[in-house]
N, C-alpha and C. Protein backbone atom coordinates (compact mmCIF):
# COMPACT_ATOMS: atom_id res chain seq x y z
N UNK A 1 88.20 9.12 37.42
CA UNK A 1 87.82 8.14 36.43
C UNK A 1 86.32 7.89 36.48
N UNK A 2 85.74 8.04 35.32
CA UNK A 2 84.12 7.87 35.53
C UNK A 2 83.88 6.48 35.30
N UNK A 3 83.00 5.86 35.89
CA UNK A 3 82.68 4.53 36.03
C UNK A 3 81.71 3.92 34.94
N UNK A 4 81.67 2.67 34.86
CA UNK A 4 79.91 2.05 33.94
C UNK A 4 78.98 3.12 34.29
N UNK A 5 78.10 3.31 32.91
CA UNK A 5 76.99 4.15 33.04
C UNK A 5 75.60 2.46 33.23
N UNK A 6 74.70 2.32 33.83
CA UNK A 6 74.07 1.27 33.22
C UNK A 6 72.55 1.57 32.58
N UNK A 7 72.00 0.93 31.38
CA UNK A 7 71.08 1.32 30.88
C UNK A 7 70.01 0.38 31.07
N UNK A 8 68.87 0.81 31.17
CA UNK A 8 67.49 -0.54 30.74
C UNK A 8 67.25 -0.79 29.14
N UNK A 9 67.48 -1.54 28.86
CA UNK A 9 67.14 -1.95 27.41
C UNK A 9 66.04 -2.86 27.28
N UNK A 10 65.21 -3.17 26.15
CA UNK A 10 64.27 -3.97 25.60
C UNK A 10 65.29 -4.95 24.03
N UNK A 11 65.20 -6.58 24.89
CA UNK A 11 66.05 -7.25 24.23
C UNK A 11 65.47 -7.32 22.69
N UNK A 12 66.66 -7.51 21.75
CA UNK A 12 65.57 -7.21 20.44
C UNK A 12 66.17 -9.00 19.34
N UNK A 13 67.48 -9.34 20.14
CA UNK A 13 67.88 -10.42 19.22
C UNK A 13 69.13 -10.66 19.13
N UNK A 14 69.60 -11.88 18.67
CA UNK A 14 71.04 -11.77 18.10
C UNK A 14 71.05 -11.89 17.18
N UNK A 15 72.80 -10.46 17.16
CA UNK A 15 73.10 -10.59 15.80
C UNK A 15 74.11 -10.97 14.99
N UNK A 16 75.09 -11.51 16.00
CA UNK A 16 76.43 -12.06 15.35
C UNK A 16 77.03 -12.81 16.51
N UNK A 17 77.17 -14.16 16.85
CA UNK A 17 78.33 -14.48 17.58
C UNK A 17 77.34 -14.51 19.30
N UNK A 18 78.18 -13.49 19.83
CA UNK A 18 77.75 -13.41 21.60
C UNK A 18 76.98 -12.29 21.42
N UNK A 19 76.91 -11.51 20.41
CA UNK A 19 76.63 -10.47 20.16
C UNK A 19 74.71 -9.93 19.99
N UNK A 20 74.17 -9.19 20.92
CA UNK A 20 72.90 -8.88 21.16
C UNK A 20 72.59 -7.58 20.20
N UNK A 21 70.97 -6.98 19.96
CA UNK A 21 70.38 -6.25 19.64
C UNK A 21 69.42 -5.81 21.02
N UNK A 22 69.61 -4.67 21.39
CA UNK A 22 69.02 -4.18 22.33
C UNK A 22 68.52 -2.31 22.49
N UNK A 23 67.54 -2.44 22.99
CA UNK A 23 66.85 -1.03 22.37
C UNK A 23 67.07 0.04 23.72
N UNK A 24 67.32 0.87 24.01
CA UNK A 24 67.20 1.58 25.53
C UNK A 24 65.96 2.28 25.40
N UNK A 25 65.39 2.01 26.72
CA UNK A 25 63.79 1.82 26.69
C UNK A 25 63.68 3.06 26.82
N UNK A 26 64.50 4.37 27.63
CA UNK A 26 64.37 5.42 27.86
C UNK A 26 64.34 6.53 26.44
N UNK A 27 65.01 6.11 25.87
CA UNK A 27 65.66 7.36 24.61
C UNK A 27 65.62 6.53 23.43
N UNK A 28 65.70 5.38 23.01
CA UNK A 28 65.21 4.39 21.66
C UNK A 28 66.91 4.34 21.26
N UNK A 29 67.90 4.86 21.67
CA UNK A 29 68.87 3.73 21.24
C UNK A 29 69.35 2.81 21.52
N UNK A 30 70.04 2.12 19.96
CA UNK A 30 70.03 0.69 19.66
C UNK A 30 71.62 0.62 20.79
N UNK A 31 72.13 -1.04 21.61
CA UNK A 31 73.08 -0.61 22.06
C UNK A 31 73.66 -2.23 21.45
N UNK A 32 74.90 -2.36 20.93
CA UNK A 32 75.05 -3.96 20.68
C UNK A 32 75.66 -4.33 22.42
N UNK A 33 75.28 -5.32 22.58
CA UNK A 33 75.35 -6.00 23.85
C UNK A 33 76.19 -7.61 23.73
N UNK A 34 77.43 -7.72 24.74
CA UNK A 34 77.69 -9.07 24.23
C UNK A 34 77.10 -9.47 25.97
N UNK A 35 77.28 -10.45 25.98
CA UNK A 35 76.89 -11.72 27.05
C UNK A 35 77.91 -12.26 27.63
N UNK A 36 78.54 -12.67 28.86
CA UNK A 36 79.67 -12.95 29.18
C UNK A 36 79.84 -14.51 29.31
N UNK A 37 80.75 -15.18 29.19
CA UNK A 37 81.02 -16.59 28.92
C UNK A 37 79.83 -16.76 29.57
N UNK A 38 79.91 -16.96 31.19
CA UNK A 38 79.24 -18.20 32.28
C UNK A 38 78.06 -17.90 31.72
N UNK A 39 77.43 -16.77 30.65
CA UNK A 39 75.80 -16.83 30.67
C UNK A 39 76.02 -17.87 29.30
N UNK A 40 76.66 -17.78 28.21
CA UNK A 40 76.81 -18.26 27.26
C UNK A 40 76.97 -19.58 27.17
N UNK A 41 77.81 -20.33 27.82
CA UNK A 41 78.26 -21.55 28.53
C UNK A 41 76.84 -22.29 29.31
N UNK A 42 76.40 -21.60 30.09
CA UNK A 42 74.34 -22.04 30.87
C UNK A 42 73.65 -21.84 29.40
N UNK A 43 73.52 -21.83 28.77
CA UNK A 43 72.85 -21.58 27.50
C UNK A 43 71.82 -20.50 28.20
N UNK A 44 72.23 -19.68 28.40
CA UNK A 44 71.56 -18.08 28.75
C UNK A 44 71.04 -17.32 28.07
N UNK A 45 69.88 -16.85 27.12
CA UNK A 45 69.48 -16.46 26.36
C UNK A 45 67.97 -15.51 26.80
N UNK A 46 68.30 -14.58 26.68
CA UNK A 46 67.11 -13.44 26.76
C UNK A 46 65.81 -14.21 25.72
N UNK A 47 64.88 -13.31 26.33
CA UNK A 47 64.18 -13.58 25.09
C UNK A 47 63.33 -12.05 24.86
N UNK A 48 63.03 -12.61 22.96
CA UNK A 48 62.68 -11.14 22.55
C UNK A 48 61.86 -10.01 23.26
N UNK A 49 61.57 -8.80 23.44
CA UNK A 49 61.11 -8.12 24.09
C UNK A 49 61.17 -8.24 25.73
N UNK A 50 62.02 -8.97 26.41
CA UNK A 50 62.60 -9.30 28.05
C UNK A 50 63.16 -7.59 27.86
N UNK A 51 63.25 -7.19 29.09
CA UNK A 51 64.45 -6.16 29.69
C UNK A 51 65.09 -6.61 30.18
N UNK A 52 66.22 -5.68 30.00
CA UNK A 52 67.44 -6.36 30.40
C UNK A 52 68.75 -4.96 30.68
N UNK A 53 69.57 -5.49 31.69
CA UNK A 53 70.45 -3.89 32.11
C UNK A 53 71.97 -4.19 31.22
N UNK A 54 71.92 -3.05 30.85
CA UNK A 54 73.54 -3.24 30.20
C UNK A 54 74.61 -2.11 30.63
N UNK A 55 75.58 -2.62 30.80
CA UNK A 55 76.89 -1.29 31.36
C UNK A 55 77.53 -1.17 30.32
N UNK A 56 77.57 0.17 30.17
CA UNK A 56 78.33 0.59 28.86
C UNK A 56 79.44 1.93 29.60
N UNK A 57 80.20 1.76 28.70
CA UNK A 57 81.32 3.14 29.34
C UNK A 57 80.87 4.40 29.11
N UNK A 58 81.22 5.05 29.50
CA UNK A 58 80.94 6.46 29.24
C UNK A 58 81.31 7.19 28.24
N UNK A 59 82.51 6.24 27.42
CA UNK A 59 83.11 6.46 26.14
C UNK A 59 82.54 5.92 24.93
N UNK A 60 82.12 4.99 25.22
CA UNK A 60 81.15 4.06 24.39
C UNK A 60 79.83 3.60 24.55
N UNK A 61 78.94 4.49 24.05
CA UNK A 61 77.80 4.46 24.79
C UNK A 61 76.96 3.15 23.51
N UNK A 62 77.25 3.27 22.58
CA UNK A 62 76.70 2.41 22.05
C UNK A 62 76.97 0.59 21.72
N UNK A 63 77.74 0.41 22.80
CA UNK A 63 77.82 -0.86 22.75
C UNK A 63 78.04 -1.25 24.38
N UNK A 64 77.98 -2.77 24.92
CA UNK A 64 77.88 -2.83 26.39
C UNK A 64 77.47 -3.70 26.49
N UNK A 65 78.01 -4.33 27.72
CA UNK A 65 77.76 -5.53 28.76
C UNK A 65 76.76 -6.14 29.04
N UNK A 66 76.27 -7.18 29.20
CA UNK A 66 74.68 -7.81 29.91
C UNK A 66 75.21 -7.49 31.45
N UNK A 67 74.53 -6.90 32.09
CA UNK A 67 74.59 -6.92 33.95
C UNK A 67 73.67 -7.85 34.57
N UNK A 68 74.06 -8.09 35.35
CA UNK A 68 72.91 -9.23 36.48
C UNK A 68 73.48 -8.74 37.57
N UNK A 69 73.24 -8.47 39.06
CA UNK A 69 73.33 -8.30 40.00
C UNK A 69 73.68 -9.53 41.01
N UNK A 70 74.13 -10.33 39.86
CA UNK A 70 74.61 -11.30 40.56
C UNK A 70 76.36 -11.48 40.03
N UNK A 71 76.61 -10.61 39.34
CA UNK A 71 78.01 -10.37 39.08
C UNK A 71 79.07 -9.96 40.25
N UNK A 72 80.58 -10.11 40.21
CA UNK A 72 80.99 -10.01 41.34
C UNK A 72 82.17 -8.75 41.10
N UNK A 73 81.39 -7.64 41.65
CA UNK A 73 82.13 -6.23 41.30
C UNK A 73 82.62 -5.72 42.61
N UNK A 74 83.76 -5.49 42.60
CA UNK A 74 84.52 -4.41 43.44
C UNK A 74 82.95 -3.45 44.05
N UNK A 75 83.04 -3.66 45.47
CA UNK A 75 81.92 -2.91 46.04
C UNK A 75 81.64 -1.46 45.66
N UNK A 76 82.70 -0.67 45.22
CA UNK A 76 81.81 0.63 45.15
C UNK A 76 81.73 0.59 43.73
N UNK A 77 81.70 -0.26 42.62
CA UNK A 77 81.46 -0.18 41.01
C UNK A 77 79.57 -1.36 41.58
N UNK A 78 79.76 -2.11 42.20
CA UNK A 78 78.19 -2.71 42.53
C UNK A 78 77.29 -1.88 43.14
N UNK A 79 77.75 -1.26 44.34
CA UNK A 79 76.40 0.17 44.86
C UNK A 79 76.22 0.83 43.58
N UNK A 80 77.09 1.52 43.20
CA UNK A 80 76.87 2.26 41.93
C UNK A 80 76.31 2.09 41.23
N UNK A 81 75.80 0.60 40.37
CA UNK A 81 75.54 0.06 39.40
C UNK A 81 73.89 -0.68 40.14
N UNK A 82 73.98 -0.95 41.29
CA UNK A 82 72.46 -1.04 41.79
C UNK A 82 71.60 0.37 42.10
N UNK A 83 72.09 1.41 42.56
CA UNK A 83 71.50 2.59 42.57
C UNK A 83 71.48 3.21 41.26
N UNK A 84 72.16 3.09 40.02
CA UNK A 84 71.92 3.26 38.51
C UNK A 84 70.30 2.18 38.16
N UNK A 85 70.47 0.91 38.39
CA UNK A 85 69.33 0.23 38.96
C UNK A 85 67.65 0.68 38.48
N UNK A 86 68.13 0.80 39.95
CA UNK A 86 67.13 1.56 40.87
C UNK A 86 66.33 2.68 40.41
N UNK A 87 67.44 3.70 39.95
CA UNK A 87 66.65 4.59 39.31
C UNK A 87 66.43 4.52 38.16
N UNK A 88 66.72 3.67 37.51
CA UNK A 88 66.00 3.49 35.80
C UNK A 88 64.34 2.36 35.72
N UNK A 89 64.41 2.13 36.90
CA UNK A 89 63.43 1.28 36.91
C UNK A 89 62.50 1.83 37.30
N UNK A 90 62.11 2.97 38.20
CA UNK A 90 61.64 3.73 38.19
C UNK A 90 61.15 5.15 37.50
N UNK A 91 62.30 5.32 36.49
CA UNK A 91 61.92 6.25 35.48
C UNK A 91 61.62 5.62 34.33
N UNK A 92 61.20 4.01 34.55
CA UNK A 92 61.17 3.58 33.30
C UNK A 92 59.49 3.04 33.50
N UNK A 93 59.40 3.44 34.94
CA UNK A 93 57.72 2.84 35.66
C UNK A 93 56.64 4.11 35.55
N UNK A 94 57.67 5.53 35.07
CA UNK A 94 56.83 6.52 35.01
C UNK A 94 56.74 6.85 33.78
N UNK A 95 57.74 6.46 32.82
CA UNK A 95 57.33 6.70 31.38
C UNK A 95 55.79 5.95 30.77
């Protein structure tokens, strides 16, 4: 079973509901992004041009999750998803 892919995005807005506009900083696609209650509920709100990480499936690449590393994931879906991280932040420091 293949796991969350996670992306770096550049926040761009909302556009319906919970529902985000977000750009992937690497390759320029658009990904819709929702926000999960507890950020929604804190009145949690990106702001325009912020980065921000989103997990999307591997089936659905164009839509996906807000991530924070403060989420509480089954340990080997969190290494995974911090070493996905890791290396986008760095290929996103050499672009």
């Amino acid at each position: 079973m293949e796991q969350f892919k996670l992306r770096k995005a550049k926040f761009l807005g909302e556009i319906e509901g919970s529902w985000h506009l977000v750009e992937d900083v690497l390759n320029g696609d658009l990904i819709k992004m929702s926000l999960p209650r507890r950020f929604r509920n804190n009145s949690f709100e990106p702001k325009s041009g912020e980065f921000v990480y989103v997990m999307v499936s591997p089936y659905e690449l164009n839509r996906g999750r807000y991530f924070s590393a403060k989420h509480d994931f089954r340990t080997d879906y969190y290494n995974d998803l911090m070493n996905q991280k890791d290396i986008l932040d760095k290929l996103h420091e050499q672009k």
